[in-house]
C-alpha atoms as a PDB file:
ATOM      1  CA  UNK A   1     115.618  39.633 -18.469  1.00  0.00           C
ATOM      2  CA  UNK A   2     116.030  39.405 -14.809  1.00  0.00           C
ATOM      3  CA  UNK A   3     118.835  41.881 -12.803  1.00  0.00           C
ATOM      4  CA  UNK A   4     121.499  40.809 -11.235  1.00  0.00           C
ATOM      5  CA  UNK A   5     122.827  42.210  -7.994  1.00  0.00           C
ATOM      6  CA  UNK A   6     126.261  42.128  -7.212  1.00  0.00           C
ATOM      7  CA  UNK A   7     127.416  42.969  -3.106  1.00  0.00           C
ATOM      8  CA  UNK A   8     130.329  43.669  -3.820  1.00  0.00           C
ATOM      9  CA  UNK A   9     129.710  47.032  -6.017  1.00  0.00           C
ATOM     10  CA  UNK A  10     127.474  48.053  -2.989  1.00  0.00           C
ATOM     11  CA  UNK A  11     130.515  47.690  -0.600  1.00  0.00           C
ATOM     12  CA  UNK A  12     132.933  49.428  -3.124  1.00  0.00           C
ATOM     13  CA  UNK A  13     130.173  52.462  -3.193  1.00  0.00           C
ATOM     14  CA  UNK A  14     129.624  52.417   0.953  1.00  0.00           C
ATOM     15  CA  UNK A  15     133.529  52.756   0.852  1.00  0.00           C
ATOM     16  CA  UNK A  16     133.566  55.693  -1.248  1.00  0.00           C
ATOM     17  CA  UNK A  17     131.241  57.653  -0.077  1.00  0.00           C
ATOM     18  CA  UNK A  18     132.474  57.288   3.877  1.00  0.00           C
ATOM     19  CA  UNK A  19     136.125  58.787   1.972  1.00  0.00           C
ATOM     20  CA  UNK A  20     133.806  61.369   0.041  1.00  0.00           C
ATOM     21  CA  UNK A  21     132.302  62.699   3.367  1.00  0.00           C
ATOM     22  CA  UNK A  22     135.667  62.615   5.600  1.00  0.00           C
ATOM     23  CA  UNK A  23     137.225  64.268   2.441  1.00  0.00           C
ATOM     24  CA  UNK A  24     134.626  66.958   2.977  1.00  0.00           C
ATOM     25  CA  UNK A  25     134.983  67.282   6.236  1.00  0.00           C
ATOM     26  CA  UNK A  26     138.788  67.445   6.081  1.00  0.00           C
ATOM     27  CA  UNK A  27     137.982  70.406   3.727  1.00  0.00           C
ATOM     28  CA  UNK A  28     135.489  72.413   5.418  1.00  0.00           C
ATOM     29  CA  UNK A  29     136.531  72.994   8.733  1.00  0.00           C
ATOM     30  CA  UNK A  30     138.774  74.996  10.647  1.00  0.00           C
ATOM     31  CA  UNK A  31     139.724  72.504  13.471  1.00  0.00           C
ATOM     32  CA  UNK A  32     143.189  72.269  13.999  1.00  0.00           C
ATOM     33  CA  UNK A  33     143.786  68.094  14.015  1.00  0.00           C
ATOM     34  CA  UNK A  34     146.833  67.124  12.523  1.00  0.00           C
ATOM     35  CA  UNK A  35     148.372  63.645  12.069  1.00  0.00           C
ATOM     36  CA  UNK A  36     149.253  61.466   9.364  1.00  0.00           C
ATOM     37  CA  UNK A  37     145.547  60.298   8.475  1.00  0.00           C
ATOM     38  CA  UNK A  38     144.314  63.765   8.082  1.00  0.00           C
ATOM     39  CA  UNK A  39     147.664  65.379   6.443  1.00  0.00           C
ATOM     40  CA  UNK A  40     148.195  62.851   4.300  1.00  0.00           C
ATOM     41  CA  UNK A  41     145.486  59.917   3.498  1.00  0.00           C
ATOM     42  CA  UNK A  42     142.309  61.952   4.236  1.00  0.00           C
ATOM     43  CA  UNK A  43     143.500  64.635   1.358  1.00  0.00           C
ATOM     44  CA  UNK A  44     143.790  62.168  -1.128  1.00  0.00           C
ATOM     45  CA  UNK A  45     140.151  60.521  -0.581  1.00  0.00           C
ATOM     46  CA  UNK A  46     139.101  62.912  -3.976  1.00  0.00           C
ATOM     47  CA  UNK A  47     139.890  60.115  -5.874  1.00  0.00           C
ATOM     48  CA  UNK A  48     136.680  58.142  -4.202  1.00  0.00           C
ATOM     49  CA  UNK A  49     134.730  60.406  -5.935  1.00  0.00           C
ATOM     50  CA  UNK A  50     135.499  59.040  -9.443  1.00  0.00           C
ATOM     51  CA  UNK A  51     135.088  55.517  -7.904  1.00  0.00           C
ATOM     52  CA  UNK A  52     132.037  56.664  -6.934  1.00  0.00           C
ATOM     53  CA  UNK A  53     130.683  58.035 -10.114  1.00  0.00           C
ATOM     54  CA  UNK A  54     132.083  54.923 -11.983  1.00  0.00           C
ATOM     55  CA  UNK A  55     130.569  52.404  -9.544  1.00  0.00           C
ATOM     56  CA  UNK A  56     127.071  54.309  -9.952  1.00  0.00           C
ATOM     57  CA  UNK A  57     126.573  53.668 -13.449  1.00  0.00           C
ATOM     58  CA  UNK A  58     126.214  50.211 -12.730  1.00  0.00           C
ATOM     59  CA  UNK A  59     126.697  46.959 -14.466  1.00  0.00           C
ATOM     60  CA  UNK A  60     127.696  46.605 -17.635  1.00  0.00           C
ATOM     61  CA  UNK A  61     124.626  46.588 -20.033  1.00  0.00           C
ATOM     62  CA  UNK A  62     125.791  43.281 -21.908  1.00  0.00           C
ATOM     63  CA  UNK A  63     127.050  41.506 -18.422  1.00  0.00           C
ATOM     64  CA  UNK A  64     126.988  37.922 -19.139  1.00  0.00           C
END
């Protein structure tokens, strides 16, 4: 049974891990940037990290 590759789960998990590391970054430093970005979209770039995980797992096993 041959794999299939689908691009477009790639892009979906290049997507959230660049919003897994600026989350991280956000988080972990003491620099004093503020803005709307970084207040207020940055912060809520945890949820990438379930995207992430789900994306990972990859296709389903019965795809058709």
């Amino acid at each position: 049974m041959k794999k299939e590759h689908y691009g477009a789960i790639d892009g979906l998990r290049t997507i959230a891990c660049i919003g897994i590391v600026l989350m991280h970054i956000a988080a972990n430093n003491s620099y004093s940037i503020s803005g709307f970005v970084y207040d207020s979209i940055i912060p809520s770039f945890t949820n990438f990290v379930f995207l992430f995980m789900t994306v990972s797992q990859g296709p389903p096993q019965y795809a058709p």
